[in-house]
Protein backbone atom coordinates (compact mmCIF):
# COMPACT_ATOMS: atom_id res chain seq x y z
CA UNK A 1 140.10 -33.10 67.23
CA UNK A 2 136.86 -30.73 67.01
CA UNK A 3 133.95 -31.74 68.48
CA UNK A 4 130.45 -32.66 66.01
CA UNK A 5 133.36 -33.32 63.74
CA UNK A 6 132.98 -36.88 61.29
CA UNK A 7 135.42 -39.22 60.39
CA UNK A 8 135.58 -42.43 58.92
CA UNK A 9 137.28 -45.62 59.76
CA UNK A 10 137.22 -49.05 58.41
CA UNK A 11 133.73 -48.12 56.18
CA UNK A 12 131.78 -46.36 58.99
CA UNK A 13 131.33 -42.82 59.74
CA UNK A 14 132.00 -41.73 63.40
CA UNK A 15 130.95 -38.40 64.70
CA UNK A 16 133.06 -37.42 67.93
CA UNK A 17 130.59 -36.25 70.33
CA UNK A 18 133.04 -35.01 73.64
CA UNK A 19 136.51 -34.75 73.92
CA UNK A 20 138.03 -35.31 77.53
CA UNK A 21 142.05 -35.38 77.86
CA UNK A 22 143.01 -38.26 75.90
CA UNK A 23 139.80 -39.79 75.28
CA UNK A 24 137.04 -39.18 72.78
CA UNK A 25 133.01 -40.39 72.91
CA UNK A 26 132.19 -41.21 69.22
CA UNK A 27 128.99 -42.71 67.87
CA UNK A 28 128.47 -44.96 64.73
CA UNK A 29 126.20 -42.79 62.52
CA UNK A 30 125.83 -46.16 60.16
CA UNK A 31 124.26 -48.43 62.96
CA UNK A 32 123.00 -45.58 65.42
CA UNK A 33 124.64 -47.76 68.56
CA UNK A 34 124.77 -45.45 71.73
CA UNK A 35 128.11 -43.32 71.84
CA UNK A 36 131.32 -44.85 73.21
CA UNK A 37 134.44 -44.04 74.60
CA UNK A 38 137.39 -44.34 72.60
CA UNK A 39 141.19 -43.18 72.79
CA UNK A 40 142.41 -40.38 71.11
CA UNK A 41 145.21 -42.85 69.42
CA UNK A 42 141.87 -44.66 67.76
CA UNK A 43 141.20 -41.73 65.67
CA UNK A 44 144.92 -41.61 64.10
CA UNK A 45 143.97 -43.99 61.45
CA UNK A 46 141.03 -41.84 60.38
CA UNK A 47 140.18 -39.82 57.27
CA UNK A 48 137.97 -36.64 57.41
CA UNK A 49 133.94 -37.34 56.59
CA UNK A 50 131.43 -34.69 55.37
CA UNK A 51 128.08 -34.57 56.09
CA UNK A 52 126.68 -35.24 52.50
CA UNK A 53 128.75 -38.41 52.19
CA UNK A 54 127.31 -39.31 55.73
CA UNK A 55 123.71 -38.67 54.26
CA UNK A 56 124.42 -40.67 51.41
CA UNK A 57 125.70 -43.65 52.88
CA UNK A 58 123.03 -43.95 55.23
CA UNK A 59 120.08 -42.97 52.33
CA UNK A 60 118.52 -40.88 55.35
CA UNK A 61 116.83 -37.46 53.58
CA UNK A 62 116.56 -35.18 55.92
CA UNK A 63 113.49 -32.94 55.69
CA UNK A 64 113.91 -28.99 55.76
CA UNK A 65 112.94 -27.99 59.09
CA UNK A 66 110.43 -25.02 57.63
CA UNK A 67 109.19 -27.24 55.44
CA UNK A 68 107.32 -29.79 57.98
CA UNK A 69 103.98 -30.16 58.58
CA UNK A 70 102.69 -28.79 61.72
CA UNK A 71 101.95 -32.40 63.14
CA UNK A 72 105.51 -33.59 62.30
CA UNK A 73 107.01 -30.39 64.60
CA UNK A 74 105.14 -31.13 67.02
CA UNK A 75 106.22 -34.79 66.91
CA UNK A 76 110.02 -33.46 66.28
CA UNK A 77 109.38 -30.87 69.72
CA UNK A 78 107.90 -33.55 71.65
CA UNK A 79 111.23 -35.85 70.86
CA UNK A 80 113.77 -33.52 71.31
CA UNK A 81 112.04 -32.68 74.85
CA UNK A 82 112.39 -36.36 75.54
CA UNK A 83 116.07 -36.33 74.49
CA UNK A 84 117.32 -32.92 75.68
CA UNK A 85 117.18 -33.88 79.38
CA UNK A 86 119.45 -36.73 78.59
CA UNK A 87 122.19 -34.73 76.65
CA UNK A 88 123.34 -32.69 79.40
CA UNK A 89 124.92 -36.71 81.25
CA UNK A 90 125.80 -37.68 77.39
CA UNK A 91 129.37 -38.58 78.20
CA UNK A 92 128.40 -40.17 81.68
CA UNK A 93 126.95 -44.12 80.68
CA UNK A 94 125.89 -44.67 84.17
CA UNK A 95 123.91 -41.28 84.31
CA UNK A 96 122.46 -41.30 80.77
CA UNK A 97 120.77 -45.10 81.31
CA UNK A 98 119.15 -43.54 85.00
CA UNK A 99 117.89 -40.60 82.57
CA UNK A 100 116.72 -42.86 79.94
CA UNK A 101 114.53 -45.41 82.12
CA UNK A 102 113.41 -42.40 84.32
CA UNK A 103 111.82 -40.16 81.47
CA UNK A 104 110.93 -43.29 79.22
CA UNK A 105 108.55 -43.90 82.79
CA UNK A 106 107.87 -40.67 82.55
CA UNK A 107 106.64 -40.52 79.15
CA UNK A 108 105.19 -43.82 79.26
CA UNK A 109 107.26 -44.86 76.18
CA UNK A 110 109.89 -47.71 75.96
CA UNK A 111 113.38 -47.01 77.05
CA UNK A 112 114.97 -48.83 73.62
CA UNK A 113 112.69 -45.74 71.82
CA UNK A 114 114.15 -43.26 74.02
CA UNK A 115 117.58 -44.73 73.12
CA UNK A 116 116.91 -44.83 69.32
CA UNK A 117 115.67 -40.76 69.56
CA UNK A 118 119.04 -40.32 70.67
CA UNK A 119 121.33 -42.02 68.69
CA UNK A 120 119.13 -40.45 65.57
CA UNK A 121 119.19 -36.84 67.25
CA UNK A 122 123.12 -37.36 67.55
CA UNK A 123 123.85 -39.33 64.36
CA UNK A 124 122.94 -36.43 62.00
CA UNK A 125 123.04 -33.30 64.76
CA UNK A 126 119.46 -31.63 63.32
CA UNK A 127 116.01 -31.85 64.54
CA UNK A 128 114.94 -32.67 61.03
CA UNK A 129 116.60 -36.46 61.97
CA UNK A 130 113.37 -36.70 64.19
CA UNK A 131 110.63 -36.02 61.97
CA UNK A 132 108.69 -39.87 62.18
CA UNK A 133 108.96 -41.96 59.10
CA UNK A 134 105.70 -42.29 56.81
CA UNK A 135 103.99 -45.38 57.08
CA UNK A 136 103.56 -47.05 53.94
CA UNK A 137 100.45 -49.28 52.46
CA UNK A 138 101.03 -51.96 50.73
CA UNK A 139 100.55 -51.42 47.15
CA UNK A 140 98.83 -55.59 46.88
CA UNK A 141 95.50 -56.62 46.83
CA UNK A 142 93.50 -58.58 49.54
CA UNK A 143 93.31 -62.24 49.19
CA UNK A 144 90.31 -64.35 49.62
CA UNK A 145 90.74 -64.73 52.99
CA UNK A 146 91.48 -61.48 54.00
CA UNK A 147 88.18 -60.35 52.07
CA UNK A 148 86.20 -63.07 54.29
CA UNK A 149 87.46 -61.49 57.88
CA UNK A 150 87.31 -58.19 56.51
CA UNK A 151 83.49 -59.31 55.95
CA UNK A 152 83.15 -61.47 58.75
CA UNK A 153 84.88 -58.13 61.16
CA UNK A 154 82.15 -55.37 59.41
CA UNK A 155 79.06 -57.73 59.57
CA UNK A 156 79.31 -58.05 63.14
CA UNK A 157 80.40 -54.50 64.02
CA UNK A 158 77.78 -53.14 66.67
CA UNK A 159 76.03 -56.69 66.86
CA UNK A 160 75.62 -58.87 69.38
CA UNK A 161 75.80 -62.03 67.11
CA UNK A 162 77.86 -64.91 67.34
CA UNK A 163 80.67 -65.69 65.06
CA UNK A 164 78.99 -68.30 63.55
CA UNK A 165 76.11 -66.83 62.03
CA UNK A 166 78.73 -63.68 61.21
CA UNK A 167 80.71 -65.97 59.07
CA UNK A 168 77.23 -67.57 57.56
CA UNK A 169 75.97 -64.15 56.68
CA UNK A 170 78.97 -63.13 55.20
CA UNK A 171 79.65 -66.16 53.10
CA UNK A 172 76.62 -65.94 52.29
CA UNK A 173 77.05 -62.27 50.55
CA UNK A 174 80.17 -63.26 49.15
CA UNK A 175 78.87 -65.80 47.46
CA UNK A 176 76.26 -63.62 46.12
CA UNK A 177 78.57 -61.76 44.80
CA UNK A 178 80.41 -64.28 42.84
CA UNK A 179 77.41 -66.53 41.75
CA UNK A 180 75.41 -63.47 40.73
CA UNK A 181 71.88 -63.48 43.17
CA UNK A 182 71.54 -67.02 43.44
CA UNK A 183 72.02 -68.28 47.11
CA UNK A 184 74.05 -71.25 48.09
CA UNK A 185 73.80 -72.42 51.77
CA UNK A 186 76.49 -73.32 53.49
């Protein structure tokens, strides 16, 4: 058994993290659970993985680390300097959770984050696992009432107006608008 080495059992890919005597920390690369101990027996029944089928099944594209942006390495530097003081207690559990809560306080970021750096960092063994995911806009319009507190929020930007006479004024404009330059009172 060679450690960073993948295998797959039962439909999910395993990468074997430590091996101690006749045990063996593994994590699920398909869920991205935190790493567990196993015994070296468990892996008997396993066939050999590589790490193209592992990026397949899991539909993860990993960027090339030249390639990034400047603001995504220093997003991927500033998460792997979260993680890398917690990989030195990896096959510890008691030890890794104390460094988890105490540089998730540190950082001022949630502990289940912290957790899900990790499991990503050791899923797919590369930096480029870190890079944050795009956010995407939807591709659909606004709906009438979205368009009204859109309105309602802008009108009364800066003002000191109540929300009534926001909503009036706004109404107001969207019916002009619609109606053309007539004005309809609410």
């Amino acid at each position: 058994m060679e450690k960073n080495k993948l295998v797959r059992k039962q439909g999910t890919i395993y990468r074997i993290l430590a091996v101690e005597g006749d045990s063996i920390l593994l994590i699920d690369c398909i869920k991205r659970t935190m790493p567990v101990w196993k015994e070296a027996d468990w892996i008997k029944g396993c066939e050999e993985c590589t790490e193209e089928e592992l990026i397949e099944e899991t539909g993860v594209i990993l960027a090339d680390e030249h390639a990034m942006s400047p603001k995504e390495r220093k997003s991927v530097h500033e998460r792997f300097t979260a993680i890398a003081g917690i990989l030195p207690f990896l096959d510890d559990d008691r030890l890794r959770t104390e460094r988890i809560k105490r540089i998730a306080e540190e950082r001022k970021i949630c502990a289940k984050t912290m957790r899900n750096y990790l499991c990503q960092y050791l899923a797919y063994q590369s930096l480029s696992a870190l890079v944050p995911k795009g956010r995407t806009v939807p591709e659909r319009g606004l709906t009438k009432d979205e368009k009204n507190i859109r309105c309602v929020s802008l009108s009364s930007a800066g003002q000191r107006k109540n929300l009534t006479r926001s909503c009036r004024k706004c109404l107001m404009q969207c019916q002009m608008r619609e109606y053309g330059k007539r004005r309809y009172f609410i």
